[in-house]
C-alpha atoms as a PDB file:
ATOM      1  CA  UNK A   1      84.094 105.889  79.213  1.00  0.00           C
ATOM      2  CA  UNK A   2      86.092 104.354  76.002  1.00  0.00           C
ATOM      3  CA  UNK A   3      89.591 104.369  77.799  1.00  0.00           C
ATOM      4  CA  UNK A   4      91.648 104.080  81.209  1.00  0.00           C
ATOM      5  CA  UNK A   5      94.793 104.799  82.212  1.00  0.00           C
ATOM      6  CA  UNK A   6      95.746 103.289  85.291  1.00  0.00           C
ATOM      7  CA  UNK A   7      99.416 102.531  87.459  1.00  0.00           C
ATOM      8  CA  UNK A   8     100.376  99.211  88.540  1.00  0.00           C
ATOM      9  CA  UNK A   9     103.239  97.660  90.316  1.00  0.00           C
ATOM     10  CA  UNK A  10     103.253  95.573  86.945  1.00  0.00           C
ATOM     11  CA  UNK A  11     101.672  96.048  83.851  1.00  0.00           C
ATOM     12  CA  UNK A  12      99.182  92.923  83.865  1.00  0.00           C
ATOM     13  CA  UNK A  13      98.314  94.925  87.537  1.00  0.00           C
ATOM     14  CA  UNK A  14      97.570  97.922  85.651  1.00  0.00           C
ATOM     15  CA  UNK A  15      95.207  96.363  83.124  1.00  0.00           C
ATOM     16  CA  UNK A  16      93.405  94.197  85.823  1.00  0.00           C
ATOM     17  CA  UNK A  17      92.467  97.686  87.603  1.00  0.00           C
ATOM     18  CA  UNK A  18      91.666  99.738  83.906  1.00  0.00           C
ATOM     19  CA  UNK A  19      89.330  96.850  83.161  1.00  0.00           C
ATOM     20  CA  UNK A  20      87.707  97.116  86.725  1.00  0.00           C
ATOM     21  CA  UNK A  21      87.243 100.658  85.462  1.00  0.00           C
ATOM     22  CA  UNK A  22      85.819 100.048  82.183  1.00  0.00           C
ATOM     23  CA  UNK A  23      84.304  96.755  82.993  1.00  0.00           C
ATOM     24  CA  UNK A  24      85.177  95.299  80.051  1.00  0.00           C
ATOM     25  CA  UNK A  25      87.293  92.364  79.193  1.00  0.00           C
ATOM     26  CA  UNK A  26      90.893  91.621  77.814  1.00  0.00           C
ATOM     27  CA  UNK A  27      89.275  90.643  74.305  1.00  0.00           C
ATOM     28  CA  UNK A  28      87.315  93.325  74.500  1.00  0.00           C
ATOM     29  CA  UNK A  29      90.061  95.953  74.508  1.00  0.00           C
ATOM     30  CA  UNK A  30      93.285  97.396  72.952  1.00  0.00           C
ATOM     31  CA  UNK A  31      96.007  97.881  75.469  1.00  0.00           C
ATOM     32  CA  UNK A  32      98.738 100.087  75.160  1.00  0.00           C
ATOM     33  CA  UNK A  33     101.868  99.874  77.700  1.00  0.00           C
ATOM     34  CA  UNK A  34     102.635 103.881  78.636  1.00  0.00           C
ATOM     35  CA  UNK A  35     105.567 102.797  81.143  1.00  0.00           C
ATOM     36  CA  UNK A  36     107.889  99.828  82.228  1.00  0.00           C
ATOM     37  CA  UNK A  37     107.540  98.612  85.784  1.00  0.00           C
ATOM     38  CA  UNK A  38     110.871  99.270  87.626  1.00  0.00           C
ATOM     39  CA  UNK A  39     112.154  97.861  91.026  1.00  0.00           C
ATOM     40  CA  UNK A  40     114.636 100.122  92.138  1.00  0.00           C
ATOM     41  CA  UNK A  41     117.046  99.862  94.740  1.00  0.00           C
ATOM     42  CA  UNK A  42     115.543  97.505  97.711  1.00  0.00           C
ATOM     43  CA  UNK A  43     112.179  99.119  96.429  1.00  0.00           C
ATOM     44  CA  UNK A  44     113.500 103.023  96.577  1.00  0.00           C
ATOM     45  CA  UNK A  45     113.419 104.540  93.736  1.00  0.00           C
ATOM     46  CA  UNK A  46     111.165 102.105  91.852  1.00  0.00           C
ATOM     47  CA  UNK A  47     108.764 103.194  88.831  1.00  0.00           C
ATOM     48  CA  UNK A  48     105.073 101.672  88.489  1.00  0.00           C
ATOM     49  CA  UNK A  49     103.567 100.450  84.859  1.00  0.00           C
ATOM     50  CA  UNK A  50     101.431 102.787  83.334  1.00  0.00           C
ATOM     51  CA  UNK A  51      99.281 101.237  80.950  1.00  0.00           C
ATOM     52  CA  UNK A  52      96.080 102.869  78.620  1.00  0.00           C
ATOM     53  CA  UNK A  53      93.315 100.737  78.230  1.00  0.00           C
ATOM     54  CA  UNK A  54      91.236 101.415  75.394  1.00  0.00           C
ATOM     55  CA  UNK A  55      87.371  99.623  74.405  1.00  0.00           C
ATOM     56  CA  UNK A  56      87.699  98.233  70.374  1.00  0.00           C
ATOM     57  CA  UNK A  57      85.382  99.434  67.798  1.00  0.00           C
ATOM     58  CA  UNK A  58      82.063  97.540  67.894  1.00  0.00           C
ATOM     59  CA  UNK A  59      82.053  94.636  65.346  1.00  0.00           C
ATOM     60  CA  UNK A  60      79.184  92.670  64.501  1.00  0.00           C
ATOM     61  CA  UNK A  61      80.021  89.106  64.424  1.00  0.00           C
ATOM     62  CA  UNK A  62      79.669  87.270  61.275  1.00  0.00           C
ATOM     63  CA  UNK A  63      76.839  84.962  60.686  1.00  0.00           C
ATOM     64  CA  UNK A  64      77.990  81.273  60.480  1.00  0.00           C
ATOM     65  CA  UNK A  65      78.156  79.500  56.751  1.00  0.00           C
ATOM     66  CA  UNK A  66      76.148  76.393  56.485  1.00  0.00           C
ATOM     67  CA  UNK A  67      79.105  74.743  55.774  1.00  0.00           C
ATOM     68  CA  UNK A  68      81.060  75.645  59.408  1.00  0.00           C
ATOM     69  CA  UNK A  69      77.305  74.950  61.545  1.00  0.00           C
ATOM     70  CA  UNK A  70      77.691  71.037  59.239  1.00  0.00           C
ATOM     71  CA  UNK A  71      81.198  70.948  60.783  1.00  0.00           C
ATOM     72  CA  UNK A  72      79.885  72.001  63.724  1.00  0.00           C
ATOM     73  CA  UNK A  73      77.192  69.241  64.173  1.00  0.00           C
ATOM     74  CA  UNK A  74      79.670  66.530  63.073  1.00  0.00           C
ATOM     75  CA  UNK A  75      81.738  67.296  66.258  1.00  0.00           C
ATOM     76  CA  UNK A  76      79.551  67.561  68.815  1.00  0.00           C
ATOM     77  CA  UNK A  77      78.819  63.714  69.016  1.00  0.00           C
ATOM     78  CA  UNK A  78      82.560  63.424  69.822  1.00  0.00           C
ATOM     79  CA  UNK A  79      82.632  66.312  72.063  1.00  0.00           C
ATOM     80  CA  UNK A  80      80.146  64.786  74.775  1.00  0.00           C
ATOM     81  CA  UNK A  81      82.165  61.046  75.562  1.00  0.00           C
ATOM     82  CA  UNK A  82      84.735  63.099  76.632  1.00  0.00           C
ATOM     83  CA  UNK A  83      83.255  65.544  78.530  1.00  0.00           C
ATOM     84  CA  UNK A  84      81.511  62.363  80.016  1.00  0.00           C
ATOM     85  CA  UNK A  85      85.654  61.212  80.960  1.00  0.00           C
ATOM     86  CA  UNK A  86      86.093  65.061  81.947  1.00  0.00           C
ATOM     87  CA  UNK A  87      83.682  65.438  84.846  1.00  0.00           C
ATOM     88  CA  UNK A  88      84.872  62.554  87.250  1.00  0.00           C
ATOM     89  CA  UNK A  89      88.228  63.733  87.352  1.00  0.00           C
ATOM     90  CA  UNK A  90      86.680  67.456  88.385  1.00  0.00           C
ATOM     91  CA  UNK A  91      84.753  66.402  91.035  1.00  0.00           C
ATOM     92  CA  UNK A  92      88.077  64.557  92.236  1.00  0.00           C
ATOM     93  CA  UNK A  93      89.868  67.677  92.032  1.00  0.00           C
ATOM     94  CA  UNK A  94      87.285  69.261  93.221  1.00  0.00           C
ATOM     95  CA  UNK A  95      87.255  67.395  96.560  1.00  0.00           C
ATOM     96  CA  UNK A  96      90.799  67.778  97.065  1.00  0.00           C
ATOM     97  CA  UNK A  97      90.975  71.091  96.551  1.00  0.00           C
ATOM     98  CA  UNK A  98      88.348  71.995  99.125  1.00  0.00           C
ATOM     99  CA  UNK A  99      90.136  69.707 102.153  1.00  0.00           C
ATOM    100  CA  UNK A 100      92.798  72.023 104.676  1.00  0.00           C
ATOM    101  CA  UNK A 101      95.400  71.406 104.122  1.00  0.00           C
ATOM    102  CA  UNK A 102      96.702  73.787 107.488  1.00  0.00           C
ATOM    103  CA  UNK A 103      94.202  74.297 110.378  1.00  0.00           C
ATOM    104  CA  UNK A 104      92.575  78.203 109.860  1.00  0.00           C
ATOM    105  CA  UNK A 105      94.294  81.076 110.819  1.00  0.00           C
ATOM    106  CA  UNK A 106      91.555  82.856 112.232  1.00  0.00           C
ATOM    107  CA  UNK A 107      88.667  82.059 113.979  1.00  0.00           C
ATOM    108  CA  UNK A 108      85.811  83.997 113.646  1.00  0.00           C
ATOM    109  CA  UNK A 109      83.732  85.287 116.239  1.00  0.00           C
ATOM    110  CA  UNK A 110      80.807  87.866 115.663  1.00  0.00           C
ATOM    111  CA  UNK A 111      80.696  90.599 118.589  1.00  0.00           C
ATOM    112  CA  UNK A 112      77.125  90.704 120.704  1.00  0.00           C
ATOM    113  CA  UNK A 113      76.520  94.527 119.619  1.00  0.00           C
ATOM    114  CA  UNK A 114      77.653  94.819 116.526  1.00  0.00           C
ATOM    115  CA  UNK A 115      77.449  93.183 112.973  1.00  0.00           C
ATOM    116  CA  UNK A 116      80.505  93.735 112.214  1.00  0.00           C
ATOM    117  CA  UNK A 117      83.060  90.562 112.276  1.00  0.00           C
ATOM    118  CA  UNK A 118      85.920  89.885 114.958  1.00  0.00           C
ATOM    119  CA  UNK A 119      88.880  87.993 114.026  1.00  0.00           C
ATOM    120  CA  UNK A 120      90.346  86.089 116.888  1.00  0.00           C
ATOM    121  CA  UNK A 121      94.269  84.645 116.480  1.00  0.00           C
ATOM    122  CA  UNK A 122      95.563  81.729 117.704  1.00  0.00           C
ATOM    123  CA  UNK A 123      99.441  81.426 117.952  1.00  0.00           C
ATOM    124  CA  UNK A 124      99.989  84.734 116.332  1.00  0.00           C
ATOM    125  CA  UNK A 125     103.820  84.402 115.668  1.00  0.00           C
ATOM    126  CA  UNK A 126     105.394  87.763 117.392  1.00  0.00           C
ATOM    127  CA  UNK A 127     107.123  88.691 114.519  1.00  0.00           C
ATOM    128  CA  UNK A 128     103.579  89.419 112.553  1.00  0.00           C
ATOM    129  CA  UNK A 129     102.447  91.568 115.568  1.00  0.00           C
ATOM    130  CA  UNK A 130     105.391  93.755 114.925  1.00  0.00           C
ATOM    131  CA  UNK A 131     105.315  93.193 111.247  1.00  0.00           C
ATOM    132  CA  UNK A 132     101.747  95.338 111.761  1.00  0.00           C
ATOM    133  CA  UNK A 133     102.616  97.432 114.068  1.00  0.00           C
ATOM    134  CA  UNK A 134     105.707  99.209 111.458  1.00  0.00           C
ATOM    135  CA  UNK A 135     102.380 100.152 109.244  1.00  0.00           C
ATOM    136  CA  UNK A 136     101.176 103.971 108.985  1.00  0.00           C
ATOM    137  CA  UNK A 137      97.989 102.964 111.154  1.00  0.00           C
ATOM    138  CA  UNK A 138      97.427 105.109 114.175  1.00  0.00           C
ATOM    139  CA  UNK A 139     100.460 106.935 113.704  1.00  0.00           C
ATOM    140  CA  UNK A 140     100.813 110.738 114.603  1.00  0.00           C
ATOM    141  CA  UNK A 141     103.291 111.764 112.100  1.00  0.00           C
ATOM    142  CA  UNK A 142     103.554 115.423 113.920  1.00  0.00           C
ATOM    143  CA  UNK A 143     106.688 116.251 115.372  1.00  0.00           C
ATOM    144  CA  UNK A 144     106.877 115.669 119.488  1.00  0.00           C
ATOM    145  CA  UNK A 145     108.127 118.913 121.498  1.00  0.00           C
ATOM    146  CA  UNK A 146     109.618 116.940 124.006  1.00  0.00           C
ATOM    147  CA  UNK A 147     112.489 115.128 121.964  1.00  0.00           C
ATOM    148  CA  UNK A 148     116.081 115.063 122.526  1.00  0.00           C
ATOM    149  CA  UNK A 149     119.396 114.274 119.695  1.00  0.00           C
ATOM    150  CA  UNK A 150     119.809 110.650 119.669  1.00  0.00           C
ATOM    151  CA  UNK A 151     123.005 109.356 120.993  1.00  0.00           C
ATOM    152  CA  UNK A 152     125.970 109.282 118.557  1.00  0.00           C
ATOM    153  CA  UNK A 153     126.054 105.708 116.983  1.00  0.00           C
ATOM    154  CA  UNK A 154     122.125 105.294 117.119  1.00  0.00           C
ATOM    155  CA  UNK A 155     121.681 102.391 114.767  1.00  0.00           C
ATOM    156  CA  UNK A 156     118.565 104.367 113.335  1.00  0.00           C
ATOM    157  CA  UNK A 157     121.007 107.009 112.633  1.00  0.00           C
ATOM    158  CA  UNK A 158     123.674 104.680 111.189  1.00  0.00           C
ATOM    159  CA  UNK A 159     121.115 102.792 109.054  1.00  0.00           C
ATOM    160  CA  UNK A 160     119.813 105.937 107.127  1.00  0.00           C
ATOM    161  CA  UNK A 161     123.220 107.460 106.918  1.00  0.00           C
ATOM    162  CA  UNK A 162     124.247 104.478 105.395  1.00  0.00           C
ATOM    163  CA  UNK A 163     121.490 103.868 102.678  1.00  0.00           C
ATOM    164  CA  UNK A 164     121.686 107.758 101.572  1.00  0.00           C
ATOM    165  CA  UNK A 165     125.604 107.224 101.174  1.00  0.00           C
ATOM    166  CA  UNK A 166     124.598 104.443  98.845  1.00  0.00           C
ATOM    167  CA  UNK A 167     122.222 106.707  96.930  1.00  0.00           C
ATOM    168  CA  UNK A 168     124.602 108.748  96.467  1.00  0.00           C
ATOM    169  CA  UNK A 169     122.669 111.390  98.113  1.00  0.00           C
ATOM    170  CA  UNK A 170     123.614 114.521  99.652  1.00  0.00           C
ATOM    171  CA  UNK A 171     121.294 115.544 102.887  1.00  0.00           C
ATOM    172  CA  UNK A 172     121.715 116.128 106.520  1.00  0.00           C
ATOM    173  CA  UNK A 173     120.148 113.807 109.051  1.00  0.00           C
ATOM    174  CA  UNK A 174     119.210 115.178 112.237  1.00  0.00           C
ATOM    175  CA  UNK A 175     117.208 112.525 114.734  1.00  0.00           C
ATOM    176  CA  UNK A 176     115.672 112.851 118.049  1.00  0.00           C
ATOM    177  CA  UNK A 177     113.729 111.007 120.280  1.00  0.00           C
ATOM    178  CA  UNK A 178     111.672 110.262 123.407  1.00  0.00           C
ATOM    179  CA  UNK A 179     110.614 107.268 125.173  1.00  0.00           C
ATOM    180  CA  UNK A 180     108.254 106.192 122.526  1.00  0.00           C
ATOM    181  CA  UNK A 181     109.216 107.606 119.091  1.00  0.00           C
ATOM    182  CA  UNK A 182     112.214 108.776 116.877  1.00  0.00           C
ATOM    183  CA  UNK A 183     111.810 111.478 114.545  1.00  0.00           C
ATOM    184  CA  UNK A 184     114.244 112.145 111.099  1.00  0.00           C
ATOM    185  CA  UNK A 185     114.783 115.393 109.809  1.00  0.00           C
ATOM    186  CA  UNK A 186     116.349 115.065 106.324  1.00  0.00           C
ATOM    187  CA  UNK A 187     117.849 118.723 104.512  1.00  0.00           C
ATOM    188  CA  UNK A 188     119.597 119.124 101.355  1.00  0.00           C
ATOM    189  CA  UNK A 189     119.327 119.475  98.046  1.00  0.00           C
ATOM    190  CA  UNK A 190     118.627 115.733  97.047  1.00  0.00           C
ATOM    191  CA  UNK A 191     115.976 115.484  99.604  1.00  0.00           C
ATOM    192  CA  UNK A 192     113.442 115.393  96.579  1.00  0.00           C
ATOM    193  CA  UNK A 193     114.457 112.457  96.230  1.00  0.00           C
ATOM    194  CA  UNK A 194     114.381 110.998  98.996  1.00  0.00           C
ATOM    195  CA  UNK A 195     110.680 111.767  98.766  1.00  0.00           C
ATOM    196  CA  UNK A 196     109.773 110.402  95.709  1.00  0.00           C
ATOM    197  CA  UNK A 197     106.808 110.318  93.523  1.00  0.00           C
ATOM    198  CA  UNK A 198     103.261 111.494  96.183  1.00  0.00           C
ATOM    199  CA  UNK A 199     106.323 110.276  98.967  1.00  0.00           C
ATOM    200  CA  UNK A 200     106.237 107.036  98.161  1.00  0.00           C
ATOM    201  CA  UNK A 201     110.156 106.743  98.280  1.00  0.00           C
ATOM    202  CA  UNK A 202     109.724 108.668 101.696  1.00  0.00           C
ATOM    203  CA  UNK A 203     107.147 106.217 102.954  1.00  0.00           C
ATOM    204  CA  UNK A 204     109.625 102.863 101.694  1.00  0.00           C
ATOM    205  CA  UNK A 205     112.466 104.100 103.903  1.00  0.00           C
ATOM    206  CA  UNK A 206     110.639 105.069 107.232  1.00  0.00           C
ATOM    207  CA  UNK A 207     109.069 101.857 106.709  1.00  0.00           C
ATOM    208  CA  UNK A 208     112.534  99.953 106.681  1.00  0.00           C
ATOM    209  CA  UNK A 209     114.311 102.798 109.401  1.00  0.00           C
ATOM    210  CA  UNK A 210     110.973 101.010 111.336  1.00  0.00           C
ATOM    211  CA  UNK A 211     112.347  97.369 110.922  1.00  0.00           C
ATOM    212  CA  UNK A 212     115.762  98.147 112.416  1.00  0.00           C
ATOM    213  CA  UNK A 213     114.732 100.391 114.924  1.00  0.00           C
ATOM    214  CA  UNK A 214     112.565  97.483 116.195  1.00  0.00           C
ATOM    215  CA  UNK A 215     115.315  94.484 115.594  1.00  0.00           C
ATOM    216  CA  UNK A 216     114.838  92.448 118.569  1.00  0.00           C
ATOM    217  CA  UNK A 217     112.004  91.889 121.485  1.00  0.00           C
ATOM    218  CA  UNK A 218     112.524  95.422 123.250  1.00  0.00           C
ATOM    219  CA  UNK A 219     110.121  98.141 123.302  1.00  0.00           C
ATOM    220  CA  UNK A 220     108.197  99.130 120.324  1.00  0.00           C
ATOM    221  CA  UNK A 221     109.882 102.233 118.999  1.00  0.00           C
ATOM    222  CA  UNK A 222     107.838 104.615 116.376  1.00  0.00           C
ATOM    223  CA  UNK A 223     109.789 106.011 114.047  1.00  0.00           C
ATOM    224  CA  UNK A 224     109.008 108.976 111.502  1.00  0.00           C
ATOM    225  CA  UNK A 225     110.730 110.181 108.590  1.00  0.00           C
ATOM    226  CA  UNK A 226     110.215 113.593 107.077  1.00  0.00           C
ATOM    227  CA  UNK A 227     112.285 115.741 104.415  1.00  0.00           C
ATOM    228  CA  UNK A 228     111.893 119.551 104.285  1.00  0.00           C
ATOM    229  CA  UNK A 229     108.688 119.004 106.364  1.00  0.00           C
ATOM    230  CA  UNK A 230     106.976 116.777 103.558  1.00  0.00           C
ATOM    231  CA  UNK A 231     104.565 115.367 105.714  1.00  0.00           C
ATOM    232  CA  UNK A 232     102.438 118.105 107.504  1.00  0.00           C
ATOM    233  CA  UNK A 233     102.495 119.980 103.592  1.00  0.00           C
ATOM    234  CA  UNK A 234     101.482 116.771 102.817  1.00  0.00           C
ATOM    235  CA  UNK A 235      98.472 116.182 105.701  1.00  0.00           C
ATOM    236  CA  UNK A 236      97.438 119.736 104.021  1.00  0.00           C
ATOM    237  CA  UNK A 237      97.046 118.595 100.464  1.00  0.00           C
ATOM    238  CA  UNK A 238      95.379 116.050 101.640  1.00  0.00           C
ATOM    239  CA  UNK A 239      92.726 117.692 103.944  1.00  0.00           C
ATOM    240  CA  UNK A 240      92.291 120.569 100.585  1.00  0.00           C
ATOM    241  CA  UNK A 241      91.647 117.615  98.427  1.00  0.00           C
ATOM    242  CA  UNK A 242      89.119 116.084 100.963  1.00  0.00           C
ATOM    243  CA  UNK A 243      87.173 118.833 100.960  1.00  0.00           C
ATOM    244  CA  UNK A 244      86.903 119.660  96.951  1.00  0.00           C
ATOM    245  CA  UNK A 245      86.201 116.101  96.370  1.00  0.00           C
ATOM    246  CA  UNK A 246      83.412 116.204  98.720  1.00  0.00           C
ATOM    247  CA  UNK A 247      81.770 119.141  97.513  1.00  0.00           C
ATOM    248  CA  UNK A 248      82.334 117.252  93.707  1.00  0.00           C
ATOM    249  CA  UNK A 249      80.192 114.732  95.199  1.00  0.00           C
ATOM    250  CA  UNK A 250      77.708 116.842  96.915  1.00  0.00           C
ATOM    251  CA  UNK A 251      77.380 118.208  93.352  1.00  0.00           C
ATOM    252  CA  UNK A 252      77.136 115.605  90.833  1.00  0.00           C
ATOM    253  CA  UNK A 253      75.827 113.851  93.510  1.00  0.00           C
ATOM    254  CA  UNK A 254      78.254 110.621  92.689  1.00  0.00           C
ATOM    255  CA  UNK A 255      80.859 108.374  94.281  1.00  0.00           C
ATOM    256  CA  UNK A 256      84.378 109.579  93.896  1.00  0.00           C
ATOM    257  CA  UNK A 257      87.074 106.957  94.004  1.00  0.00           C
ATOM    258  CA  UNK A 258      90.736 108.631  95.230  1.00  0.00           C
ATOM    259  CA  UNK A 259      94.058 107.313  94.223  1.00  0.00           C
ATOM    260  CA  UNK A 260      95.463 104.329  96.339  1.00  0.00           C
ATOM    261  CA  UNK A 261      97.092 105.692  99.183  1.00  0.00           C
ATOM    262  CA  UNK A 262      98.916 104.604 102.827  1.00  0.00           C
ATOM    263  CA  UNK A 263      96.928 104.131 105.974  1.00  0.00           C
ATOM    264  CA  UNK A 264      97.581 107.182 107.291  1.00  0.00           C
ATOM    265  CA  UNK A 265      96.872 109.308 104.456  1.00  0.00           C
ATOM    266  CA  UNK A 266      93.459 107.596 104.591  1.00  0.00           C
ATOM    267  CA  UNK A 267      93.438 108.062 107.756  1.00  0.00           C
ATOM    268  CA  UNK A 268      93.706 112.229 106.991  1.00  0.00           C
ATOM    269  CA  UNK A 269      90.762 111.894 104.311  1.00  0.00           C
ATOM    270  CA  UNK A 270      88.496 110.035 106.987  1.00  0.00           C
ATOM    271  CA  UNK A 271      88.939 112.463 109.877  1.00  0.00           C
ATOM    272  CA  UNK A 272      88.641 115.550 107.451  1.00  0.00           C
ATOM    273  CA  UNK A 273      85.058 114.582 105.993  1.00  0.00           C
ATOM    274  CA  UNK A 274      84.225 113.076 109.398  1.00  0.00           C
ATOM    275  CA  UNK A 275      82.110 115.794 110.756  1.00  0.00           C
ATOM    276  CA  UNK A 276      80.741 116.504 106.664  1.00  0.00           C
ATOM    277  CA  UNK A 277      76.639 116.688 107.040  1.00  0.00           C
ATOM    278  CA  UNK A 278      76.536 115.513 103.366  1.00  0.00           C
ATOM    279  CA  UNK A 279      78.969 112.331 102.533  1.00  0.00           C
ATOM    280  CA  UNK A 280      80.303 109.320 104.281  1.00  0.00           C
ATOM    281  CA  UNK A 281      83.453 107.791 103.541  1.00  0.00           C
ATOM    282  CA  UNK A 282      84.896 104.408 103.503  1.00  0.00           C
ATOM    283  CA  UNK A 283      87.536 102.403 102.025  1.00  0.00           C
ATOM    284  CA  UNK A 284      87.809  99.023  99.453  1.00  0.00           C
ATOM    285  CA  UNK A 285      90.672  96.912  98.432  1.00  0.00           C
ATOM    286  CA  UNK A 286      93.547  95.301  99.519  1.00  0.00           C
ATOM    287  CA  UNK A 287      96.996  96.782 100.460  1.00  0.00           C
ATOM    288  CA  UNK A 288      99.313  98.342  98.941  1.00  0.00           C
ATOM    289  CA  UNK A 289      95.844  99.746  96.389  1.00  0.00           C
ATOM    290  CA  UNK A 290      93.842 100.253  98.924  1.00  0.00           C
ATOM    291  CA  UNK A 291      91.654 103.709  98.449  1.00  0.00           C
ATOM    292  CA  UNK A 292      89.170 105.908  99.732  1.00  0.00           C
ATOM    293  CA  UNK A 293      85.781 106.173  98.166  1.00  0.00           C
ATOM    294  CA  UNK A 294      83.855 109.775  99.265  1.00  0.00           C
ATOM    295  CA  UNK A 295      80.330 108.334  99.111  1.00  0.00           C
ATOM    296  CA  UNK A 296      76.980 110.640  99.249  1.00  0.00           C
ATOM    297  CA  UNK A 297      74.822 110.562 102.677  1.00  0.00           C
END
């Protein structure tokens, strides 16, 4: 592969993950910026960097001229007093940089059965706990049967009336809820937007509907957002595109690394190939570019 073009949340993003890609260097490609990062409204709406990565033309270096190796020899002599004055001061740093400067978050403990590592927390502030628990993990994004319309003022209600008003949007909210979750309808004819790009836009305001639903130290609340039924078209797509990848694999009998995605579209690409005789899946990196890789058995 010559060239990659790769998204990021910047562009300096985008050419870290090209050059994982091409595993190459900076110096030892030509980069070309595609698209501008932009941040949007409170994150809605915002664009990612595109960037094209692109390996330079081989080019032989040029054997030194006896008179640059003469040069070259002349300065060494004054090169090694100083690395001599150097090294002290890097052990120093050194030693400072590798005392806490905190006590360790975690703790870890290794479980009896398994080889897999525990992480125990100490003094877990709540807020972090609830931080987590707003995430896509473990959350069944089907509609309930057994919901009711929210009550009229329901701050989740108020809250995404609100931010569409500000969008200048025109859709139709409809909420209801049970004792554990609250589920958005949105309508209309700006609701593509309020899905965004793979529903990433979508995904940004459930996540904050999730923060002010949960203000406070009452019950955890889920809380889903969907537009014209985005979501279960979505699971779909998802489950399809599972299930060609993994025959790609079973084929060419290589590793197939998805787009970064949310936890619970991950989630929908594990539990598809789950019960697949012929690959495995896992997934590498950290959050948001986390990603699936569709492995053979």
């Amino acid at each position: 592969m010559d060239f990659s073009e790769k998204w990021g949340t910047s562009v300096e993003n985008a050419v870290e993950l090209a050059l994982i890609d091409l595993k190459l260097t900076k110096a030892q490609v030509e980069i070309t910026v595609l698209e501008e990062p932009s941040k949007g409204f409170f994150g809605i709406g915002s664009k990612l960097a595109k960037v094209r990565v692109e390996k330079k033309a081989y080019q032989s270096e040029k054997p030194k001229t006896p008179e640059i190796k003469e040069e070259i020899k002349a300065v060494r002599p004054q090169v090694r007093p100083i690395r001599e004055e150097v090294r002290p001061i890097k052990e120093e740093a050194r030693t400072i940089r590798e005392e806490p400067k905190v006590k360790p978050f975690f703790e870890r403990a290794k479980e009896p059965s398994r080889e897999k590592v525990a992480y125990v927390v100490k003094n877990k502030p709540a807020f972090e706990t609830r931080r987590k628990e707003t995430n896509f993990e473990g959350l069944n994004q089907e509609k309930p049967e057994n919901l009711v319309p929210v009550e009229a003022g329901n701050k989740v209600l108020v809250f995404l009336n609100e931010i569409t008003e500000k969008m200048g949007l025109e859709v139709t909210l409809e909420a209801k809820e049970n004792e554990d979750i609250i589920y958005v309808d949105i309508e209309g004819k700006d609701s593509g937007t309020i899905i965004g790009k793979r529903g990433q836009t979508l995904d940004a305001i459930q996540y904050l509907t999730s923060l002010v639903a949960n203000k406070g130290d009452g019950k955890y609340i889920k809380v889903v957002v969907d537009a014209e039924n985005y979501r279960q078209k979505r699971e779909k797509t998802l489950e399809q595109l599972a299930n060609r990848l993994a025959s790609k694999v079973t084929k060419s009998r290589k590793s197939v690394r998805l787009e970064p995605m949310n936890p619970y579209e991950r989630k929908v690409i594990h539990a598809t190939l789950q019960s697949n005789p012929e690959v495995t899946t896992r997934s590498e990196g950290e959050e948001p570019y986390r990603r699936v890789i569709i492995d053979l058995k």
